[in-house]
Protein backbone atom coordinates (compact mmCIF):
# COMPACT_ATOMS: atom_id res chain seq x y z
CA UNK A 1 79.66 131.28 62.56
CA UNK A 2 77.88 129.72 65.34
CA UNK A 3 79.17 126.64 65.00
CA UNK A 4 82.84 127.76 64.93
CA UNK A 5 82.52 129.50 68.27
CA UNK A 6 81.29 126.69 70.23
CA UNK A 7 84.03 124.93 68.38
CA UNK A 8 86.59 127.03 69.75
CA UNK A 9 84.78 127.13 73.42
CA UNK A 10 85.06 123.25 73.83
CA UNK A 11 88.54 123.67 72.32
CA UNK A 12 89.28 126.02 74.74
CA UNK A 13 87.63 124.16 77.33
CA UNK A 14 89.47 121.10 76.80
CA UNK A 15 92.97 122.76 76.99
CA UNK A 16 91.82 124.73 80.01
CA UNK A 17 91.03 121.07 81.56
CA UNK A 18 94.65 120.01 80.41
CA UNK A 19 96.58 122.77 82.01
CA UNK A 20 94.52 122.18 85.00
CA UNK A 21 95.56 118.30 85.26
CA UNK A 22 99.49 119.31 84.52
CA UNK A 23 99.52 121.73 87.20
CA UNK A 24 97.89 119.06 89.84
CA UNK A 25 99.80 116.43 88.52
CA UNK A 26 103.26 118.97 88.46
CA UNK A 27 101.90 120.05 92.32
CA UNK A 28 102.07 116.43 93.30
CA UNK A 29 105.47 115.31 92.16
CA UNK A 30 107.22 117.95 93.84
CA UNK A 31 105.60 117.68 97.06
CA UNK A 32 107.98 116.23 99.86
CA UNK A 33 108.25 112.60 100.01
CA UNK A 34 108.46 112.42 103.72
CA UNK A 35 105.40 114.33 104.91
CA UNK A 36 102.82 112.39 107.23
CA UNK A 37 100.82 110.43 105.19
CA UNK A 38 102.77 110.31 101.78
CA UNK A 39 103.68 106.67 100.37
CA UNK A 40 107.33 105.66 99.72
CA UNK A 41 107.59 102.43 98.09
CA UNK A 42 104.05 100.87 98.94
CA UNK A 43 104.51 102.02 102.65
CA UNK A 44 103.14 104.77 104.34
CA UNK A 45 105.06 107.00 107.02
CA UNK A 46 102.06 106.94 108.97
CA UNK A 47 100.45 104.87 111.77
CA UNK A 48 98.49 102.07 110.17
CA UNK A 49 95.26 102.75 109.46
CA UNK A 50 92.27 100.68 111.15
CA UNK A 51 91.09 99.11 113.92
CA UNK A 52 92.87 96.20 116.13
CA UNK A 53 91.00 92.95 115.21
CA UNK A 54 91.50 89.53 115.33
CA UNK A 55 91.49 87.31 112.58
CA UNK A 56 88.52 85.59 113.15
CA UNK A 57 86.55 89.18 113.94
CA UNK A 58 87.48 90.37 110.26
CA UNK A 59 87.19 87.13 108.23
CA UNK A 60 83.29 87.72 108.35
CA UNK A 61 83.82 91.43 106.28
CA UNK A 62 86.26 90.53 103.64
CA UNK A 63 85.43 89.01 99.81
CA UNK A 64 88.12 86.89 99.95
CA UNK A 65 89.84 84.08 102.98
CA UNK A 66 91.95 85.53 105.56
CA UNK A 67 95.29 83.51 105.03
CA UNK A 68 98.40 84.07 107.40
CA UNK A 69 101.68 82.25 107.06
CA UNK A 70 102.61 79.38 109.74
CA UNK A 71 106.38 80.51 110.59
CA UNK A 72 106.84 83.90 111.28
CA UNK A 73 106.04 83.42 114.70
CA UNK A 74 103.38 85.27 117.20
CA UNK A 75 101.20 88.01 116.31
CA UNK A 76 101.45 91.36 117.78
CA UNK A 77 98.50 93.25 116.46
CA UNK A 78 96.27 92.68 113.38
CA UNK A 79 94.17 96.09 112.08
CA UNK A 80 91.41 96.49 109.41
CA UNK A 81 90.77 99.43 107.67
CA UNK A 82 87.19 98.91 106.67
CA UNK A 83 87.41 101.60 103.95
CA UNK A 84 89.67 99.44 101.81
CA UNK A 85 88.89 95.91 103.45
CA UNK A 86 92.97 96.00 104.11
CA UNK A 87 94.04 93.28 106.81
CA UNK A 88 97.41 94.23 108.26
CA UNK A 89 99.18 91.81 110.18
CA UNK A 90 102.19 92.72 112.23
CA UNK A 91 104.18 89.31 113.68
CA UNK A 92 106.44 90.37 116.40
CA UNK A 93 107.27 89.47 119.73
CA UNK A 94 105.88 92.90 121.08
CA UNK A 95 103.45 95.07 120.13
CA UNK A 96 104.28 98.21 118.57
CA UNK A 97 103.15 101.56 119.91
CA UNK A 98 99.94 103.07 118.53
CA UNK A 99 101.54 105.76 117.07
CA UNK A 100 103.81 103.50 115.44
CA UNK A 101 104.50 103.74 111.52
CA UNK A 102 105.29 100.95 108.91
CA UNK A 103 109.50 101.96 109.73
CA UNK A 104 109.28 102.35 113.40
CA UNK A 105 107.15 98.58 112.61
CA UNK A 106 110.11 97.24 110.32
CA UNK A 107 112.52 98.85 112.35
CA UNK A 108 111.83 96.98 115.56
CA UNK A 109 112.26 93.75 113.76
CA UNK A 110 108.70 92.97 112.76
CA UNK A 111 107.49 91.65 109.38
CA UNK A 112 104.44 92.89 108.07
CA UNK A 113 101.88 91.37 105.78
CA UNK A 114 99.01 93.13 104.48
CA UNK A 115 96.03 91.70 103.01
CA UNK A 116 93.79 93.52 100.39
CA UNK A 117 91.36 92.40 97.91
CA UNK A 118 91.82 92.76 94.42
CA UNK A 119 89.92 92.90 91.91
CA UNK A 120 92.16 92.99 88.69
CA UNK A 121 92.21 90.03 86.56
CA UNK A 122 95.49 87.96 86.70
CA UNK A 123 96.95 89.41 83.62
CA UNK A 124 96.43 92.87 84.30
CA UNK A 125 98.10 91.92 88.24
CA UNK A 126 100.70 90.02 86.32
CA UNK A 127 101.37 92.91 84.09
CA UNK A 128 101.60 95.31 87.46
CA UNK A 129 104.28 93.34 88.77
CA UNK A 130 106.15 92.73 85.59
CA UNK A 131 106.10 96.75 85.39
CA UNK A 132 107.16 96.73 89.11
CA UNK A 133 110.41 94.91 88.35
CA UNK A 134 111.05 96.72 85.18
CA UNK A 135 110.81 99.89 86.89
CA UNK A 136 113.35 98.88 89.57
CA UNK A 137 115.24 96.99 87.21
CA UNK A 138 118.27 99.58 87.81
CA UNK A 139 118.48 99.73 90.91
CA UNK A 140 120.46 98.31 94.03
CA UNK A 141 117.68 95.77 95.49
CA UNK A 142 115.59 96.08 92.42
CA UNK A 143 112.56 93.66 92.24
CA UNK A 144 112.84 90.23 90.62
CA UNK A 145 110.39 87.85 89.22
CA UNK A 146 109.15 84.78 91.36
CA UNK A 147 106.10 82.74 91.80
CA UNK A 148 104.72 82.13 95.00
CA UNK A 149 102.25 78.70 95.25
CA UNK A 150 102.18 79.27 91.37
CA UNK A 151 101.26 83.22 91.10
CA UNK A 152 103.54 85.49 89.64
CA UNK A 153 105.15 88.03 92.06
CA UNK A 154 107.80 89.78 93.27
CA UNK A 155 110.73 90.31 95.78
CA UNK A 156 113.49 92.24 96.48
CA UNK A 157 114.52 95.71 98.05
CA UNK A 158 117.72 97.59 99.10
CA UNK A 159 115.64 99.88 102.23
CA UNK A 160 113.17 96.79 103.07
CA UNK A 161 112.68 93.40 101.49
CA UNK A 162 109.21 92.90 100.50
CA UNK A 163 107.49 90.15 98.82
CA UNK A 164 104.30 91.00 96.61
CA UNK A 165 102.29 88.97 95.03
CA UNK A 166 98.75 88.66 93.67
CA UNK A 167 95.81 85.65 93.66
CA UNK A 168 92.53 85.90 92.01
CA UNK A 169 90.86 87.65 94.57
CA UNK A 170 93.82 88.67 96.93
CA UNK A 171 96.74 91.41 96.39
CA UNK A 172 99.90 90.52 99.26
CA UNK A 173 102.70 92.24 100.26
CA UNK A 174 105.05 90.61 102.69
CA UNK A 175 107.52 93.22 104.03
CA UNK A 176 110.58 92.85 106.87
CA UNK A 177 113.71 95.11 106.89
CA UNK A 178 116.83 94.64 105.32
CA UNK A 179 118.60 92.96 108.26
CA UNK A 180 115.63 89.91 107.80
CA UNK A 181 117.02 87.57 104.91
CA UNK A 182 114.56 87.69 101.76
CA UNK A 183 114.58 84.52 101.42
CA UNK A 184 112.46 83.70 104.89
CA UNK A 185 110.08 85.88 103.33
CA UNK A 186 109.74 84.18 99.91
CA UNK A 187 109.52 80.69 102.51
CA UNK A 188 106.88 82.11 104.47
CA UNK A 189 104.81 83.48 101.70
CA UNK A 190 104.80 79.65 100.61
CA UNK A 191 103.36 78.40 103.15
CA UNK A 192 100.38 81.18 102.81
CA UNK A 193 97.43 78.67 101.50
CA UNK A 194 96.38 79.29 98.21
CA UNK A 195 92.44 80.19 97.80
């Protein structure tokens, strides 16, 4: 008899646990897409996160080589977010405010790259992007399979072209708006040395 009840306790337990994860998981999903700090696409409607380095400053902190691209002209403002070891590299002719958020960034005509390690292997990154494209495989802008300096990624977009890719030790995302022709970004992503 004893044995039943703590049978039915860790039942009970586990379906309690179940209804608990539903209801966070059904709580998230419905919440607004637009409030401050909630991703849309891989970008974040707030400012960006971390403090205003240069590249030689943050080099020292991260696992893997800093690596920018040689054409996309001056840059405006690099920040590190020591938390996640995220480089973020804004290349623009001016400096964006502080308050400033990845649209207001994309919006003023800036391209954005941001630098983070990974640490998946290459065929669980390669499966991430092929699940990327097939996700957006419907839609106007949806993602399409490229390599960049032989790694499997991805470009595309119908609100912002982006360019994503991953190395062995680095995850990249390239991203300009609409208005800045994808292939620039595929060009400039090439010329990004490979580690």
């Amino acid at each position: 008899m004893r044995a039943i009840n703590r049978k039915t306790r860790i039942l009970l337990i586990f379906f309690a646990l179940i209804l608990c994860l539903s209801s966070t998981v059904l709580y998230v999903s419905t919440k607004p897409v637009h409030s401050q700090g909630q991703y849309t696409l891989g970008l974040p409607y707030s400012p960006i996160v971390g403090q205003e380095v240069s590249v030689a400053q943050v080099q020292t902190n991260m696992p893997f080589k800093i690596n920018l691209p040689t054409d996309l002209g001056p840059i405006a403002e690099s920040k590190f977010d020591n938390t996640t070891k995220t480089l973020t590299t804004i290349f623009s002719s001016t400096k964006p405010a502080d308050d400033a958020n990845f649209i207001d960034i994309l919006n003023s005509n800036a391209v954005v790259l941001i630098q983070m390690p990974s640490n998946l292997t290459l065929a669980s990154a390669r499966q991430n992007i092929l699940d990327a494209v097939n996700t957006t495989k419907n839609d106007a802008g949806g993602l399409q399979l490229l390599t960049i300096n032989g790694y499997l990624g991805c470009e595309g977009g119908n609100v912002w072209h982006t360019v994503t890719w991953y190395t062995q030790t680095t995850y990249y995302q390239l991203t300009a708006n609409v208005d800045y022709p994808l292939q620039n970004l595929v060009d400039a992503a090439n010329t990004i040395p490979v580690q």
